[in-house]
Every structure is written in structure tokens, then in C-alpha cells.
C-alpha atoms as a PDB file:
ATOM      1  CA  UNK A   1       0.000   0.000   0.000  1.00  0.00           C
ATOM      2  CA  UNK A   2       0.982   3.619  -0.603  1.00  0.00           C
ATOM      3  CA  UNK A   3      -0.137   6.886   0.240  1.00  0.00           C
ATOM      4  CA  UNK A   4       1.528   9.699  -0.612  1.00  0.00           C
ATOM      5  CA  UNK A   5       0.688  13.639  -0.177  1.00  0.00           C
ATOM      6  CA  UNK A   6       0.754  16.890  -1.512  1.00  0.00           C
ATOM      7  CA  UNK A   7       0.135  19.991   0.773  1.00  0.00           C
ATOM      8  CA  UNK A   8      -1.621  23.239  -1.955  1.00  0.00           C
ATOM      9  CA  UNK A   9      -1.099  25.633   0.908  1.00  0.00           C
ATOM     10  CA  UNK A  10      -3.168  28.255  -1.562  1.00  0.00           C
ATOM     11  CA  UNK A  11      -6.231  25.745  -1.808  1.00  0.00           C
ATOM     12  CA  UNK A  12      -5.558  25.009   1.764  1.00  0.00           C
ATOM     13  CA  UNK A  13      -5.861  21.118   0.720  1.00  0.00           C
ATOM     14  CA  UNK A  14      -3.288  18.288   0.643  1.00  0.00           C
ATOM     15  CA  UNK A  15      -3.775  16.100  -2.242  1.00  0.00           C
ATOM     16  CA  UNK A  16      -3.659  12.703  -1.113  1.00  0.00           C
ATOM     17  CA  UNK A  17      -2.717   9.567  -3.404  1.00  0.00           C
ATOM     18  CA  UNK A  18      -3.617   5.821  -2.557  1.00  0.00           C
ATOM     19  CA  UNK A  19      -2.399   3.048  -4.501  1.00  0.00           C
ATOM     20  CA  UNK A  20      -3.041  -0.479  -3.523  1.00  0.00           C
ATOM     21  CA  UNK A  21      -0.743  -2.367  -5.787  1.00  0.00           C
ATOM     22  CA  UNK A  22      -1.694  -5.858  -7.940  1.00  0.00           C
ATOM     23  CA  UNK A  23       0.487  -8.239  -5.040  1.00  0.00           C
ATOM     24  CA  UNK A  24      -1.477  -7.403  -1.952  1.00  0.00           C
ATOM     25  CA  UNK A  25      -4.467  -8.384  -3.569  1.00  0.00           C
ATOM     26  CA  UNK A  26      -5.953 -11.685  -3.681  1.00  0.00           C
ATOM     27  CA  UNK A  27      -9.054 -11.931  -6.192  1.00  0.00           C
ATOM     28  CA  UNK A  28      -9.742  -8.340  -5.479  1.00  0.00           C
ATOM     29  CA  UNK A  29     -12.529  -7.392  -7.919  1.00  0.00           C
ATOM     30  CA  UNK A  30     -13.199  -4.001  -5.888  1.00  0.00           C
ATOM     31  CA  UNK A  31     -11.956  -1.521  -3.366  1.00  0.00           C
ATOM     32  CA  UNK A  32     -13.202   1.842  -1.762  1.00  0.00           C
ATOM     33  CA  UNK A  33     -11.773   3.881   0.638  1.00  0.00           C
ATOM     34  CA  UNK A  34     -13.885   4.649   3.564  1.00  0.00           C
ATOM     35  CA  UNK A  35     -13.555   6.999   6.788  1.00  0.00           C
ATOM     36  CA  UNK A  36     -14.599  10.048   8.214  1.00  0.00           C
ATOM     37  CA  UNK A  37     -14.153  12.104   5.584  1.00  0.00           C
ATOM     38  CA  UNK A  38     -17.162  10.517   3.610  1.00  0.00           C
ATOM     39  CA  UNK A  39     -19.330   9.314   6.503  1.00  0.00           C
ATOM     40  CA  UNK A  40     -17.866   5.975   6.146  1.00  0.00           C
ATOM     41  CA  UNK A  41     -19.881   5.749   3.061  1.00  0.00           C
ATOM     42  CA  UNK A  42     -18.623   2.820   0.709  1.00  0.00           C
ATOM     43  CA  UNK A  43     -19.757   3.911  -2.504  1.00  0.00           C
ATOM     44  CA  UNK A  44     -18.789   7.391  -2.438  1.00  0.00           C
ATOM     45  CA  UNK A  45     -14.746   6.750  -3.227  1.00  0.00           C
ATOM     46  CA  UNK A  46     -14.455   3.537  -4.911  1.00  0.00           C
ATOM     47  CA  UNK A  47     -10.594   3.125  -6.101  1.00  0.00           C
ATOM     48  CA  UNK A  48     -10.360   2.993  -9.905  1.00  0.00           C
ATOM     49  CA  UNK A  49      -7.836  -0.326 -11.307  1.00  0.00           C
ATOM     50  CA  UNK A  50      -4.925   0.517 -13.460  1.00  0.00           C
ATOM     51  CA  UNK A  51      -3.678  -1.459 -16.537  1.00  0.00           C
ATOM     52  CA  UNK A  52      -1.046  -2.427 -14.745  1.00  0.00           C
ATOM     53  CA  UNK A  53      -3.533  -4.101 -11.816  1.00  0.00           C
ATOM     54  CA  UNK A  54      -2.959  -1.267  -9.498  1.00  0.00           C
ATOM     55  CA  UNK A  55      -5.757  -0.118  -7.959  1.00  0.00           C
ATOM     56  CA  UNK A  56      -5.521   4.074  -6.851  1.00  0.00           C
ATOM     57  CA  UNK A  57      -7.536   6.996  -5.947  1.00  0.00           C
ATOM     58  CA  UNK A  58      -6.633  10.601  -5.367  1.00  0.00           C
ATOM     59  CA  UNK A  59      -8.217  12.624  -2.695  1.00  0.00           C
ATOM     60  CA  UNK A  60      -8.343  16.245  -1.560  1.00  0.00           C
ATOM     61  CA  UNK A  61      -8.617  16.877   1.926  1.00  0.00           C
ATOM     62  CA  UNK A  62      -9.156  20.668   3.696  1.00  0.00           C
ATOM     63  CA  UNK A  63      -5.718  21.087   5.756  1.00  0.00           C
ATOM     64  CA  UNK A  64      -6.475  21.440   9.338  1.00  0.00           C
ATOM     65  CA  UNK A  65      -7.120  18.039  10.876  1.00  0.00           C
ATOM     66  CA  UNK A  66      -6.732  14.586  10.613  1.00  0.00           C
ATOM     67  CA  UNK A  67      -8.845  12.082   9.225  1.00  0.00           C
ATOM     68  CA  UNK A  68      -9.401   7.854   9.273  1.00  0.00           C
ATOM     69  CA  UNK A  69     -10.118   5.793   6.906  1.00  0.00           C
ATOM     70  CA  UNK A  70      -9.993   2.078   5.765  1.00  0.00           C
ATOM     71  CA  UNK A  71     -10.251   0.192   2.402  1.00  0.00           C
ATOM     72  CA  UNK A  72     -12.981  -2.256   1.873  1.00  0.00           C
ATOM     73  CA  UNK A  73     -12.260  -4.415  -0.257  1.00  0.00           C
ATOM     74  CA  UNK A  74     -15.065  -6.888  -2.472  1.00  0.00           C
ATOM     75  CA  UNK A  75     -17.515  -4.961  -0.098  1.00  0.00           C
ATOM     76  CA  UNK A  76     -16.904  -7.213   3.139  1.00  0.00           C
ATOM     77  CA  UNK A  77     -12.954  -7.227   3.784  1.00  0.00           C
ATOM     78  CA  UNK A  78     -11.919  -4.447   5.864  1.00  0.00           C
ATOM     79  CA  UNK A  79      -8.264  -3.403   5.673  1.00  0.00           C
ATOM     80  CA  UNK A  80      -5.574  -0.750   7.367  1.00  0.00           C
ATOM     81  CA  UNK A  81      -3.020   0.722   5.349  1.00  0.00           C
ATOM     82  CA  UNK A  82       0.708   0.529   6.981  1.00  0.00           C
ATOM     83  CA  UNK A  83       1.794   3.394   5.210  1.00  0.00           C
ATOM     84  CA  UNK A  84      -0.844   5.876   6.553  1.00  0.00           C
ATOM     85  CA  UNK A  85       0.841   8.667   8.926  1.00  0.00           C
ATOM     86  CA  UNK A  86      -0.537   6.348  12.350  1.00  0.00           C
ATOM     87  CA  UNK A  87      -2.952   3.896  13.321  1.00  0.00           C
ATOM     88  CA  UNK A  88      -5.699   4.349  15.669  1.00  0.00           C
ATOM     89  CA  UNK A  89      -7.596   2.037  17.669  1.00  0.00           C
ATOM     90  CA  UNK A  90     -11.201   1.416  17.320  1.00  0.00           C
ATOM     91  CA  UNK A  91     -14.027  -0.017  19.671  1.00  0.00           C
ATOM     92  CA  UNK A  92     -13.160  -3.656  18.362  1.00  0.00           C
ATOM     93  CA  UNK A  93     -10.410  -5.504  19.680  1.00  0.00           C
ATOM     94  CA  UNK A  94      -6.898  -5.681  17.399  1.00  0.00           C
ATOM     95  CA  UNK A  95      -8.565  -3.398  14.865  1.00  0.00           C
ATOM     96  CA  UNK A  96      -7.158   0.127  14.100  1.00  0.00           C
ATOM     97  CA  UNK A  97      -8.254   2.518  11.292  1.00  0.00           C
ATOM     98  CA  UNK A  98      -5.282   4.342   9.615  1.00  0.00           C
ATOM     99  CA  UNK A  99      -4.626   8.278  10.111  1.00  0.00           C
ATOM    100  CA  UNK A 100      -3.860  10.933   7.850  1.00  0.00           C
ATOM    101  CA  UNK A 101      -2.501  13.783   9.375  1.00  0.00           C
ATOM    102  CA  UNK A 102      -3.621  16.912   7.635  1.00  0.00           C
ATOM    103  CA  UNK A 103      -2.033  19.526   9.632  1.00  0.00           C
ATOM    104  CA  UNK A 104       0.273  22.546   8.239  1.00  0.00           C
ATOM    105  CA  UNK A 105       4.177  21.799   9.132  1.00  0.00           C
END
């Protein structure tokens, strides 16, 4: 997994790219990225697949805060990325959503 940003201090956004690449995914027909920044609504960011078998999205986010997420994959697997700037815990047990820290430097 990869995330990687890009801080438009004029906009006052960071551009934010995901990319979940072709050999972390097994039979992986369709992902989204879901977290607070869409109401933890799956349909409203579904990642688009590359030729190459990539599968990426690119996000603008409002600089200011930070925000969690997750990537559901085939609409019923639930995964963290590593990369993401921490991990958070959530009310279940061993299950953290990843954190992207939006903040000014």
C-alpha cells in the first residue's frame, strides 16, 4: 500500500494519493476507501484499477485536521493501510483505522 501527499497551501488542501498495488491483492474485484471524511460511506470513493492491476484513488482533503479511513475491499474485507501517517484504535479488539494527518508543518 501507498499513500503519498501533496500539501496546496493556496487551496488550503493536501492532495492525497492511494495506490493499492496488484500483489497485496488476492481476487480483489473491488476496493473503496472509507472513513470520516465521507461518513464511512462505501460507494462514495471507490478506487479505480490501473492497466497495470494497481488499484488508486486521489483525494483532496481541507488542511487542518486529521482524518481515518480504511479500504474495503469486495464490499466485506476491511483493511488498514501501513503506510498511513498512524494507526488508531477502534471499539473492536486488534482493529485500528489508519490516520492521515492533515495539519500545516
Amino acid at each position: 500500500m501507498s499513500i503519498k501527499k501533496t500539501l496546496y497551501p493556496q487551496k488550503g488542501v493536501y492532495r492525497v494519493f492511494f495506490t493499492l498495488p496488484e500483489s497485496l491483492q488476492d481476487h480483489i474485484k473491488k476496493v473503496a476507501i472509507v472513513g470520516d471524511f465521507n461518513d464511512w460511506h462505501p460507494d462514495k470513493h471507490p478506487m479505480k484499477k490501473t492497466k497495470s492491476g494497481n488499484f488508486k484513488f486521489t483525494l483532496e482533503l481541507p488542511v487542518g485536521k486529521d482524518y481515518q479511513f480504511r479500504y474495503l475491499l469486495n464490499s466485506y474485507k476491511w483493511e488498514s493501510d501501513m503506510d498511513a501517517d498512524e494507526l488508531a484504535p477502534t471499539l473492536f479488539p486488534d482493529v485500528y483505522n489508519s490516520v492521515i494527518r492533515c495539519k500545516l508543518p
